[in-house]
N, C-alpha and C. Protein backbone atom coordinates (compact mmCIF):
# COMPACT_ATOMS: atom_id res chain seq x y z
N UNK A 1 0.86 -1.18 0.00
CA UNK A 1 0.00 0.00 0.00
C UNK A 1 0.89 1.23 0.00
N UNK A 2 0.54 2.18 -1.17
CA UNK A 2 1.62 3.28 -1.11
C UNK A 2 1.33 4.50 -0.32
N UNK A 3 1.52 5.58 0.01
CA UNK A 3 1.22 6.52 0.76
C UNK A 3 0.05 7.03 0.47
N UNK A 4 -0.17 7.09 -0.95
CA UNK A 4 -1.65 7.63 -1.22
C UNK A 4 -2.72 7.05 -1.07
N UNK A 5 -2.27 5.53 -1.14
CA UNK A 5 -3.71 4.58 -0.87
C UNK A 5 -4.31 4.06 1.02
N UNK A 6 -2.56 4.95 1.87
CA UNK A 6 -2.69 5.14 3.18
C UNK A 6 -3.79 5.76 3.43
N UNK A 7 -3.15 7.09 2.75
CA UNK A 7 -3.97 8.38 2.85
C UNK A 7 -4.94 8.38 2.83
N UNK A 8 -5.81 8.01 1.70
CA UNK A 8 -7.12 7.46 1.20
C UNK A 8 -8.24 6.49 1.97
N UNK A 9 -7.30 5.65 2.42
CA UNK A 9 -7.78 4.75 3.39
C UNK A 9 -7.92 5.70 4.95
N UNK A 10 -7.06 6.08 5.39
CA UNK A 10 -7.57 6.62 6.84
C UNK A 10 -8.49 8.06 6.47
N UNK A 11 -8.61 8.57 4.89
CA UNK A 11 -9.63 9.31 5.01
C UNK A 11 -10.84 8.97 4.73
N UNK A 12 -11.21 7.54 4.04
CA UNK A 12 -12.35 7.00 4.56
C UNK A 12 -12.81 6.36 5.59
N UNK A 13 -11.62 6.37 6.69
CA UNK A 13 -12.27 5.58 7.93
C UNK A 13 -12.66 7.13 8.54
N UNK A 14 -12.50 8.28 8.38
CA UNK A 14 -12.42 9.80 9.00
C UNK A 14 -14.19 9.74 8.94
N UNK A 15 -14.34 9.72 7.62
CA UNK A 15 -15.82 9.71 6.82
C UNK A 15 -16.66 8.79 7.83
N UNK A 16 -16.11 7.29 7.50
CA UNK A 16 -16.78 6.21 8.34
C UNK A 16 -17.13 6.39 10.10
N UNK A 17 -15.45 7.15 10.77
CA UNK A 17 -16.36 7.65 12.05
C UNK A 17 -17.12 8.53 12.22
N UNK A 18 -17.27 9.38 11.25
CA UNK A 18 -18.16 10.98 11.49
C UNK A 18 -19.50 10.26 11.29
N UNK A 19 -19.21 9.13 10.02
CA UNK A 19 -21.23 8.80 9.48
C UNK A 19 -21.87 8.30 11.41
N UNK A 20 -20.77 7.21 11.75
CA UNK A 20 -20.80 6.57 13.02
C UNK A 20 -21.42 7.52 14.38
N UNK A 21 -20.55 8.45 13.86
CA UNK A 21 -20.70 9.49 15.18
C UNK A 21 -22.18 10.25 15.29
N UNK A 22 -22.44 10.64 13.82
CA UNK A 22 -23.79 10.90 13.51
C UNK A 22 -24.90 10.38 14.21
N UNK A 23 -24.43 8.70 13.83
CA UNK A 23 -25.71 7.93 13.90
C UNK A 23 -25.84 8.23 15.71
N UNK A 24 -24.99 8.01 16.05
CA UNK A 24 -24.45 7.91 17.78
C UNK A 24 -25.91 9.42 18.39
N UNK A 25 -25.34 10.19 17.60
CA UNK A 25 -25.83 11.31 18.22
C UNK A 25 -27.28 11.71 18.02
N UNK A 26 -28.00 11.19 16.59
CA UNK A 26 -29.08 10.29 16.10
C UNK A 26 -29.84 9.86 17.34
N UNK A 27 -28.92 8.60 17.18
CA UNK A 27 -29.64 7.38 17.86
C UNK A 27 -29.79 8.38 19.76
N UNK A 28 -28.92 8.81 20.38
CA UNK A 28 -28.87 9.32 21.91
C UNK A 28 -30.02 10.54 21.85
N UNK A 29 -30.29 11.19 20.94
CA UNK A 29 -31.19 12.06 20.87
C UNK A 29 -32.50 11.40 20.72
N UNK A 30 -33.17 10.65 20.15
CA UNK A 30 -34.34 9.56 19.94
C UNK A 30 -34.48 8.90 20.85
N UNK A 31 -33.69 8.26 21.58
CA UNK A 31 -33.81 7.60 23.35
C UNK A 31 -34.24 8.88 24.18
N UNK A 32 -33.49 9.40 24.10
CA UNK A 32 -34.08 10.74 25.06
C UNK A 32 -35.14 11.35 24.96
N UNK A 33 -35.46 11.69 23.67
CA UNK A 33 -36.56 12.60 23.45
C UNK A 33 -38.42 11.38 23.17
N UNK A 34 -37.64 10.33 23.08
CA UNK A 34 -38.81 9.53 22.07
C UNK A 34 -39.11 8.26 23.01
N UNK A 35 -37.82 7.54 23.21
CA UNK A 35 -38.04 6.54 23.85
C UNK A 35 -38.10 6.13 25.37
N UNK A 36 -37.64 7.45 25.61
CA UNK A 36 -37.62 7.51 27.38
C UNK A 36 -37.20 8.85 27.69
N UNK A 37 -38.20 9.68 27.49
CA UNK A 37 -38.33 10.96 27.62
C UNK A 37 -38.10 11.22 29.07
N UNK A 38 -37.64 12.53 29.55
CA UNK A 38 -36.93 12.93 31.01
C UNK A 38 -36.15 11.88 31.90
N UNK A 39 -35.94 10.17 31.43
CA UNK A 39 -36.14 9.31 32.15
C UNK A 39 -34.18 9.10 32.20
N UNK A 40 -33.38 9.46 33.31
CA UNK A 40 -32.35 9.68 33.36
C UNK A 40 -31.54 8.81 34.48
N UNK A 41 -30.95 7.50 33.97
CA UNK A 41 -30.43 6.45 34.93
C UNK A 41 -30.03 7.88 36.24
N UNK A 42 -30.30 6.91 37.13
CA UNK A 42 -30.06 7.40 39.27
C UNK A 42 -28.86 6.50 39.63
N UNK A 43 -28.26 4.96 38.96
CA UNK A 43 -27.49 4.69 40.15
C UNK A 43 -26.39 4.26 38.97
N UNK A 44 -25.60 4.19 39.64
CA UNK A 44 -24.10 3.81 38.64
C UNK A 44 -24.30 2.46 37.90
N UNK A 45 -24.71 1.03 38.53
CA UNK A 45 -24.90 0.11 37.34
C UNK A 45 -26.22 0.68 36.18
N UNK A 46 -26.89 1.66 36.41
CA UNK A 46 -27.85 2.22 35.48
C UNK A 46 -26.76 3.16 34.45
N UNK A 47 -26.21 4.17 35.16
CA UNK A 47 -25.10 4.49 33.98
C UNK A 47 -24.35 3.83 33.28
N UNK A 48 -24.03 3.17 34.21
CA UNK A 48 -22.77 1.93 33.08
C UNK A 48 -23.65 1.52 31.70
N UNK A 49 -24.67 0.74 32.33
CA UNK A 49 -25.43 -0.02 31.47
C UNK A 49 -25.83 1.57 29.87
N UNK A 50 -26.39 2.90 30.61
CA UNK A 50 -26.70 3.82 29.78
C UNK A 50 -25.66 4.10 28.95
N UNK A 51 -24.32 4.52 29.64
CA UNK A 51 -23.45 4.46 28.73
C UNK A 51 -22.76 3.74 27.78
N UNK A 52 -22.59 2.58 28.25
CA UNK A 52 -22.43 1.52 27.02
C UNK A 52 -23.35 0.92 26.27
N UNK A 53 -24.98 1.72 26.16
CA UNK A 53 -25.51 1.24 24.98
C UNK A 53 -26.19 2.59 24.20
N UNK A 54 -26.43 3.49 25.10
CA UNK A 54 -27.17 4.53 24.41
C UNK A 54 -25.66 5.33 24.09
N UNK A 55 -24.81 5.34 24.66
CA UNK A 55 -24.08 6.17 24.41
C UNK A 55 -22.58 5.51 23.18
N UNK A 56 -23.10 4.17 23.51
CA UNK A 56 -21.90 3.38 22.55
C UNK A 56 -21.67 3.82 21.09
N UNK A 57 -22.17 4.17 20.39
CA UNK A 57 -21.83 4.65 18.83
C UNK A 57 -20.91 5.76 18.96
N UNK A 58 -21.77 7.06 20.00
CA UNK A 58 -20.90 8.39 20.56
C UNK A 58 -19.18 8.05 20.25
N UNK A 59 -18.96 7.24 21.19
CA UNK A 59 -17.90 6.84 22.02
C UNK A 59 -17.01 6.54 20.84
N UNK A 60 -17.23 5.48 20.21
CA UNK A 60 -16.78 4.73 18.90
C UNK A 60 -16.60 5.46 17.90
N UNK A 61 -17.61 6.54 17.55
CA UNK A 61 -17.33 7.34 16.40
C UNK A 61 -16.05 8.29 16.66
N UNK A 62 -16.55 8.78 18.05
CA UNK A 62 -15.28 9.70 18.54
C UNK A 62 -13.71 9.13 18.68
N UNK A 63 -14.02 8.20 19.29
CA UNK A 63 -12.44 7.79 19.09
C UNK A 63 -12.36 7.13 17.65
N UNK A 64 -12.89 6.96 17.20
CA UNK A 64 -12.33 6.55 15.53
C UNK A 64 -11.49 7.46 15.08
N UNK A 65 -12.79 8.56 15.18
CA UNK A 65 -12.55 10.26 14.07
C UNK A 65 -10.88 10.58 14.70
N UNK A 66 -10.34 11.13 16.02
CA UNK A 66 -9.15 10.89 17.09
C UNK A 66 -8.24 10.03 16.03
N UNK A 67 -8.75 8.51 16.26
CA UNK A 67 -7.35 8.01 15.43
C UNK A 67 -6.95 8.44 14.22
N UNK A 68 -8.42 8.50 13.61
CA UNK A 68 -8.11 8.34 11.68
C UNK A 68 -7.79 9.94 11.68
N UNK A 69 -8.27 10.94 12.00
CA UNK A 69 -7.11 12.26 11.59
C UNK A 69 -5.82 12.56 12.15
N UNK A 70 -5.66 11.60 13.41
CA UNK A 70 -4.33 11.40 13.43
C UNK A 70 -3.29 10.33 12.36
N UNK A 71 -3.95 9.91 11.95
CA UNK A 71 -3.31 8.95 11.18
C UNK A 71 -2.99 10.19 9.37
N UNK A 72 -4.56 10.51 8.75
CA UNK A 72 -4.12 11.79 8.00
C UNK A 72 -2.84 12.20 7.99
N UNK A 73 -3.22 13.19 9.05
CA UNK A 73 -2.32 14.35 9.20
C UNK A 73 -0.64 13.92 9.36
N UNK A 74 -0.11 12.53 10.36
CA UNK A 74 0.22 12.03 10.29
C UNK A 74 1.10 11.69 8.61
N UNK A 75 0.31 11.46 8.22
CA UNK A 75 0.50 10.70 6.17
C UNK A 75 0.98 11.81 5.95
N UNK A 76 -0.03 13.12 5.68
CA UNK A 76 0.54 14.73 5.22
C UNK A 76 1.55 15.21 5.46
N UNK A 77 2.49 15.07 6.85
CA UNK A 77 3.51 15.40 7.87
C UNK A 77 4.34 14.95 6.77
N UNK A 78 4.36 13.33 6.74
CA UNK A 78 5.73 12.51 5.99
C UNK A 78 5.63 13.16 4.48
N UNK A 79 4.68 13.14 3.66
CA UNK A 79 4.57 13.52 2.49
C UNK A 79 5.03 14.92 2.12
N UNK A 80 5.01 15.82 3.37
CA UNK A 80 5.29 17.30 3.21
C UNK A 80 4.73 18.18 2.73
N UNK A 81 2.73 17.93 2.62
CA UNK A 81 1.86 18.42 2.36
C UNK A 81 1.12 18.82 3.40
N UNK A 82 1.30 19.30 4.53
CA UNK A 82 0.50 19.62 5.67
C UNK A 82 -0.52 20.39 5.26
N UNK A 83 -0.50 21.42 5.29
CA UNK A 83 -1.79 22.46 5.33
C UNK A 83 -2.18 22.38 6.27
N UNK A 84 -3.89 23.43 6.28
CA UNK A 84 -3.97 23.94 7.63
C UNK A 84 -5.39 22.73 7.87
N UNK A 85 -5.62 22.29 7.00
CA UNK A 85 -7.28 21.72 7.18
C UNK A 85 -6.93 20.40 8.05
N UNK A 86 -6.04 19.51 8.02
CA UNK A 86 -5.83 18.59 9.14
C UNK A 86 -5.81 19.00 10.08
N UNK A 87 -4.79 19.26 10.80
CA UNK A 87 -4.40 20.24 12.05
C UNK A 87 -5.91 20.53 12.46
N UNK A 88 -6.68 21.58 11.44
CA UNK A 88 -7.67 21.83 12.00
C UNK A 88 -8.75 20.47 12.99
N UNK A 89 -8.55 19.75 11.90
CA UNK A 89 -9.42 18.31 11.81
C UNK A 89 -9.12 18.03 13.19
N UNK A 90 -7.98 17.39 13.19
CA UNK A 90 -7.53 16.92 14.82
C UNK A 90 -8.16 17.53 15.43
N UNK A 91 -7.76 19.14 15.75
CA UNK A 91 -8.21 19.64 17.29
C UNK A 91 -10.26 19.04 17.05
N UNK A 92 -10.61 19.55 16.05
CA UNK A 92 -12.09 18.94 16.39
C UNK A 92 -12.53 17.61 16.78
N UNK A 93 -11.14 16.95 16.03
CA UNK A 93 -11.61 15.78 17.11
C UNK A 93 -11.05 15.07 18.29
N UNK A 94 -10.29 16.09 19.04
CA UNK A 94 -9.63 15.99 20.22
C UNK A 94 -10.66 16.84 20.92
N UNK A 95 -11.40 17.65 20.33
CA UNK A 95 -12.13 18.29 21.10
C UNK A 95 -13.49 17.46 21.30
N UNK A 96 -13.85 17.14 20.38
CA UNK A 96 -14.91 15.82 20.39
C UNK A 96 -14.85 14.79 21.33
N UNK A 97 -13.98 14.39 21.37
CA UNK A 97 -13.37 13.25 22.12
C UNK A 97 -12.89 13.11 23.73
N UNK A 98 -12.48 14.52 23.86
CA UNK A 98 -12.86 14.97 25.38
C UNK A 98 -14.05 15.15 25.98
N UNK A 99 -15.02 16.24 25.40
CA UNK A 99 -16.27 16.50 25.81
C UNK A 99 -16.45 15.23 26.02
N UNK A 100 -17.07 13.90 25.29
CA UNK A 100 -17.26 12.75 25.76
C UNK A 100 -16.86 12.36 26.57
N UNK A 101 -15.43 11.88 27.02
CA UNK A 101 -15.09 11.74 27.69
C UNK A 101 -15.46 12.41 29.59
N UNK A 102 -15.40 13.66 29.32
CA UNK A 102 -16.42 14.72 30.30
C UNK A 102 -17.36 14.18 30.32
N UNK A 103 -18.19 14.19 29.28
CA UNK A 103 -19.50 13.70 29.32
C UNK A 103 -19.80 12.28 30.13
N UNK A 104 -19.37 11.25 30.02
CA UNK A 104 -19.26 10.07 30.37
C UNK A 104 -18.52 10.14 32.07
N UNK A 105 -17.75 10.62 32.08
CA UNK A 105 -16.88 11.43 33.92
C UNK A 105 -18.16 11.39 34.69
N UNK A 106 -18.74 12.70 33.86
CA UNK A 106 -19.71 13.47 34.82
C UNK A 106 -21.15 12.52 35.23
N UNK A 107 -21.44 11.86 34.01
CA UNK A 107 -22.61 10.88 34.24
C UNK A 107 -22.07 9.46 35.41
N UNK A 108 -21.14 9.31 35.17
CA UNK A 108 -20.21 8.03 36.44
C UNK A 108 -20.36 9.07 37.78
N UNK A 109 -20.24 9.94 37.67
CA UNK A 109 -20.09 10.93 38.97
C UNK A 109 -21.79 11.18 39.45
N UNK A 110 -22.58 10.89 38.89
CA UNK A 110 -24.27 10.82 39.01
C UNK A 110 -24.78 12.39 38.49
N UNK A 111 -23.46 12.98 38.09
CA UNK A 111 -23.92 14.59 37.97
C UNK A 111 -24.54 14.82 36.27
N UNK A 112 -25.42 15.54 36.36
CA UNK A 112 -26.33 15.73 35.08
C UNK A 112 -26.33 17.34 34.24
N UNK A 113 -25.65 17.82 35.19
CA UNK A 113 -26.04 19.27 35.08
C UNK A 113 -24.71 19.60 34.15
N UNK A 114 -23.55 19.15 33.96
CA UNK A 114 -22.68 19.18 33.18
C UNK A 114 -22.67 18.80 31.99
N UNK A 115 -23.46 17.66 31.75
CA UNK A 115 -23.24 16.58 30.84
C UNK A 115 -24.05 17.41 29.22
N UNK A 116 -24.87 18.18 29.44
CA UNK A 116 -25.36 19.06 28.37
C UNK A 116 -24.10 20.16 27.89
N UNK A 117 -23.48 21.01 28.24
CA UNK A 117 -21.92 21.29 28.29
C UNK A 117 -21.62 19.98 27.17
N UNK A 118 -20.69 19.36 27.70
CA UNK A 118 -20.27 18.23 27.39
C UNK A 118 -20.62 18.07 25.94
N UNK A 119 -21.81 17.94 26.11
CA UNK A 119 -22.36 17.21 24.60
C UNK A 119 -22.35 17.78 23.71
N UNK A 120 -22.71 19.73 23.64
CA UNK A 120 -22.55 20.53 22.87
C UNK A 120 -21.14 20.97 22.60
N UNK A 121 -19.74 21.06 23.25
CA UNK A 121 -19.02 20.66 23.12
C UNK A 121 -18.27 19.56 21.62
N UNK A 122 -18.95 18.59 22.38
CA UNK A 122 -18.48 17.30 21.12
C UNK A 122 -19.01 17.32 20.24
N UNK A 123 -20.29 18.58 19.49
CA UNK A 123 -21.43 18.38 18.55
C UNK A 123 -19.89 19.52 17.77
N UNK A 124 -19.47 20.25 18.51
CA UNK A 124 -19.12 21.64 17.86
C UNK A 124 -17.88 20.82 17.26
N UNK A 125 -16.84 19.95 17.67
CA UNK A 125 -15.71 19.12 17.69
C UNK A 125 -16.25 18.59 16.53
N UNK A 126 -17.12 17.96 16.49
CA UNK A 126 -17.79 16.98 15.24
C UNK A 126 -17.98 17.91 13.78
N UNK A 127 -18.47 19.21 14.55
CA UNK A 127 -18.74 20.06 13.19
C UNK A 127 -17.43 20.34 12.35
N UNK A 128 -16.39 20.80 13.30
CA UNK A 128 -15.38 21.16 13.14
C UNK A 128 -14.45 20.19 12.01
N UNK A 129 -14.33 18.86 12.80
CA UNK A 129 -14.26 17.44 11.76
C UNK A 129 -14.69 17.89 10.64
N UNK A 130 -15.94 17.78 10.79
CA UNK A 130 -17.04 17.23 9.37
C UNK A 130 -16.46 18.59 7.76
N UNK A 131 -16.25 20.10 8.63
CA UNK A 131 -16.24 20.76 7.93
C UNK A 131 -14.81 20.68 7.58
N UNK A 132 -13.63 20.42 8.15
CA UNK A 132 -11.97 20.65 8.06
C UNK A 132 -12.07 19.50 7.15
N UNK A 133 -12.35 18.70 7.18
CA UNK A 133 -12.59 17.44 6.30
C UNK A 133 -12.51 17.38 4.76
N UNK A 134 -14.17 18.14 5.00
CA UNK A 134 -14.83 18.31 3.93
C UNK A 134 -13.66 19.49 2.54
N UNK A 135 -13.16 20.51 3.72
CA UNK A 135 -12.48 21.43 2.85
C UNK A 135 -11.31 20.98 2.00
N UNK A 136 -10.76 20.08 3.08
CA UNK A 136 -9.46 19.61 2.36
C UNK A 136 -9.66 18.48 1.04
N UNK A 137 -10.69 18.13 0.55
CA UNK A 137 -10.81 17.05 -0.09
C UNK A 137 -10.31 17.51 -1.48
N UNK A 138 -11.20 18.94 -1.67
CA UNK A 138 -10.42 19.63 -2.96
C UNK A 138 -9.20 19.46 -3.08
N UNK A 139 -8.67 20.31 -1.99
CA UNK A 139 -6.98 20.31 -1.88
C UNK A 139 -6.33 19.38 -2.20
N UNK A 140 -6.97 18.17 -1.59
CA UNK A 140 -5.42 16.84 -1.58
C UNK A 140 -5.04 16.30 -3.06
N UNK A 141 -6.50 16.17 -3.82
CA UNK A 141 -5.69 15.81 -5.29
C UNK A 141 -5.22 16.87 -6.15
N UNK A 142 -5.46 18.22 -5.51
CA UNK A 142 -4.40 19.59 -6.64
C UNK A 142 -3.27 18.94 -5.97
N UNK A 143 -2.95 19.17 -4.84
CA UNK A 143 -1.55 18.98 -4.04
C UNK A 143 -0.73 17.87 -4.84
N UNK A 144 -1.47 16.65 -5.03
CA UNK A 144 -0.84 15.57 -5.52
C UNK A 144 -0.10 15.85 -6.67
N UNK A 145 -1.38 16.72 -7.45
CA UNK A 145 -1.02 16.94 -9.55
C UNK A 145 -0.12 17.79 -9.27
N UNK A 146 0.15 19.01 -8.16
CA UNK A 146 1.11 20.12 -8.32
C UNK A 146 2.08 19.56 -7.98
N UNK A 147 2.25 18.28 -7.28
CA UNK A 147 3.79 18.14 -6.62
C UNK A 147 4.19 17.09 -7.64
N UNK A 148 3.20 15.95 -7.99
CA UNK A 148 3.98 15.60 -9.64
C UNK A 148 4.14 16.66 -10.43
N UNK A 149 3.57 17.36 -11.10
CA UNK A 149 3.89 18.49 -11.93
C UNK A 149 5.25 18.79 -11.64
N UNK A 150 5.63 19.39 -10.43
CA UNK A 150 6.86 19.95 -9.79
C UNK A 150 7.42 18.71 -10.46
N UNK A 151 7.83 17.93 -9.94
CA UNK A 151 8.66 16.65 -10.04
C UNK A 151 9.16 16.81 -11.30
N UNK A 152 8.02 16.30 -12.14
CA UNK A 152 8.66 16.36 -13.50
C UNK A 152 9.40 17.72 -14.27
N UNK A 153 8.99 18.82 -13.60
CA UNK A 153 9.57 19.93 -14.28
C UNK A 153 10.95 19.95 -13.61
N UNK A 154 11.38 19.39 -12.61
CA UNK A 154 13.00 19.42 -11.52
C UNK A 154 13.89 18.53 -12.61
């Protein structure tokens, strides 16, 4: 596998955790609002259990998105194509990936009053992803044609 088909590959797993993360945030909003409206686990085996099923996609998408734009940006670093739209990518999903993390703290801690924080937080992290993402897609195949181009004109 050559660098570009790296590349390619951890930017469709980027895609694959954001669709993931979506669904996550989907699916936790529809439990709440639809399927068990105001109804908010009280004791810690009730959180555990809440968090590892209503909250399991969250979790998964977020740390995906974490690895796979580290992995990107990562590829870009060695290749010597950085730009600013990775970099960006990461922090959204380091920022994503904390709030959860918070988010999940604060619900183990029985506290509720944080956990909205938290979530809007990781929605903004996600946006951030979705859009740094989205921008660079143009970019990466000019980058490619301009730096063969270069090549062959050296």
């Amino acid at each position: 596998m050559g660098v570009d088909d790296a590349r390619e590959s951890a930017r469709r797993w980027v895609w694959t955790s954001l669709v993931l993360q979506f669904f996550g945030y989907l699916f936790e909003a529809v439990w709440h609002a639809l399927m068990r409206p105001g109804a908010e686990p009280t004791t810690a085996p009730e959180i555990v259990r809440h968090l590892a099923t209503v909250h399991l996609l969250l979790y998964l998408g977020a740390a995906g998105i974490l690895v796979s734009t580290s992995c990107v940006l990562l590829h870009r670093i060695r290749s010597s194509a950085t730009g600013v739209a990775w970099p960006i990518a990461l922090v959204g999903a380091a920022l994503s990936a904390a709030a959860e993390a918070w988010h999940a703290y604060s619900h183990l801690r029985l506290d509720t009053h944080s956990a909205p924080i938290a979530g809007v937080m990781s929605v903004v992290g996600f946006l951030v992803v979705a859009a740094a993402t989205s921008l660079s897609s143009g970019h990466d195949g000019r980058r490619t044609t301009d730096s063969v181009s270069d090549r062959r004109a050296a």
